[in-house]
C-alpha atoms as a PDB file:
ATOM      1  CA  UNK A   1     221.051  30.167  -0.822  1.00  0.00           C
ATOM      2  CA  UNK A   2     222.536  33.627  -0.794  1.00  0.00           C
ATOM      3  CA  UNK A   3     222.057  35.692   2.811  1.00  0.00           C
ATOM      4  CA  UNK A   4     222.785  39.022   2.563  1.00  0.00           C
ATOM      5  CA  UNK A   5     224.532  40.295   5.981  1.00  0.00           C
ATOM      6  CA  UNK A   6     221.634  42.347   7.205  1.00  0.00           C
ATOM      7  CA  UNK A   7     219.690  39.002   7.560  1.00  0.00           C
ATOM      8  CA  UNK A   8     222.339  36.485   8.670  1.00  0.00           C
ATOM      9  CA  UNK A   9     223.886  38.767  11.446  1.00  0.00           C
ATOM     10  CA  UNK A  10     220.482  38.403  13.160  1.00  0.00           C
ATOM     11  CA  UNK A  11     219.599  35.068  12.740  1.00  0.00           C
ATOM     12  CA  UNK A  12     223.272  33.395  12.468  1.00  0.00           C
ATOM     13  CA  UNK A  13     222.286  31.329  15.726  1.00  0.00           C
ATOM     14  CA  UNK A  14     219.410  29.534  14.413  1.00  0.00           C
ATOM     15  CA  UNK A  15     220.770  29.052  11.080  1.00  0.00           C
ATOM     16  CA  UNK A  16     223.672  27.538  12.640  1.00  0.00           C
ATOM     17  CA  UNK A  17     221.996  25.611  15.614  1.00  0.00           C
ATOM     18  CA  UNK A  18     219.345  24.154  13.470  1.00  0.00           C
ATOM     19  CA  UNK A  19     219.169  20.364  11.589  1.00  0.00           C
ATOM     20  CA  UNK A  20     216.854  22.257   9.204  1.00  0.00           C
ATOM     21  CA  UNK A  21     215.735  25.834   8.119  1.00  0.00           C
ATOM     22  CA  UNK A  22     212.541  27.521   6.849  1.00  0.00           C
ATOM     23  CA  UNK A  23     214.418  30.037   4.202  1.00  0.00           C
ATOM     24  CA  UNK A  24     211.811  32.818   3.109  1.00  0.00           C
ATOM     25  CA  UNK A  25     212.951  34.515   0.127  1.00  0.00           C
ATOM     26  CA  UNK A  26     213.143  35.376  -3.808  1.00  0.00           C
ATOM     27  CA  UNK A  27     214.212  32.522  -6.105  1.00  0.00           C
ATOM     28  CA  UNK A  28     216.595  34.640  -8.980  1.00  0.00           C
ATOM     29  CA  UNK A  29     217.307  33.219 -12.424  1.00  0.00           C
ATOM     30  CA  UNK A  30     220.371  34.354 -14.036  1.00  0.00           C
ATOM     31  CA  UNK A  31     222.826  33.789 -16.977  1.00  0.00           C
ATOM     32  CA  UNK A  32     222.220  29.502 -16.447  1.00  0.00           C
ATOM     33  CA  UNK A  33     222.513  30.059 -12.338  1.00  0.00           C
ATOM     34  CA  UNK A  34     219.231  29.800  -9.744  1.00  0.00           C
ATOM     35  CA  UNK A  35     219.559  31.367  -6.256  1.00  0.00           C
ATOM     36  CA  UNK A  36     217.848  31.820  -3.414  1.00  0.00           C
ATOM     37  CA  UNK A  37     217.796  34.945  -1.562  1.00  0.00           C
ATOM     38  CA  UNK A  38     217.038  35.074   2.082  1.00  0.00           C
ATOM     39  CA  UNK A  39     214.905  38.201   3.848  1.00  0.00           C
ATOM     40  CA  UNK A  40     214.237  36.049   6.905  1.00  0.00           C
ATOM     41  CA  UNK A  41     215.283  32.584   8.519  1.00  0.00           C
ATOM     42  CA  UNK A  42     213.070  30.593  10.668  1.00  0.00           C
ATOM     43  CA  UNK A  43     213.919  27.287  12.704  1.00  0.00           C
ATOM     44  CA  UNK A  44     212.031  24.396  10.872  1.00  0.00           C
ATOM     45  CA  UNK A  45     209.708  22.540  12.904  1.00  0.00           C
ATOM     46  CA  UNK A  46     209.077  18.997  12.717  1.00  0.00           C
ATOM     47  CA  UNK A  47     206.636  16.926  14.606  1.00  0.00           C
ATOM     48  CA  UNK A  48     208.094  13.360  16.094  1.00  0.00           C
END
């Protein structure tokens, strides 16, 4: 996952606090590498 500052500086607490994050972003595809980039990160949820 690549997070550009502009979206981790926000959200840098929950992607740190949390066991598991809901990454919303744009899957790239170049020269033999995937990434992910993140626009927005969001605490994921589970039911127990």
């Amino acid at each position: 996952m690549v997070c550009n500052r502009h979206v981790w500086e926000p959200q840098r607490r929950t992607a740190l606090d949390r066991a598991g994050l809901l990454v919303h972003g744009t899957v790239e595809r170049r020269h033999g590498a995937t990434n992910l980039v993140a626009i927005r990160l969001a605490p994921l949820r589970v039911a127990v």
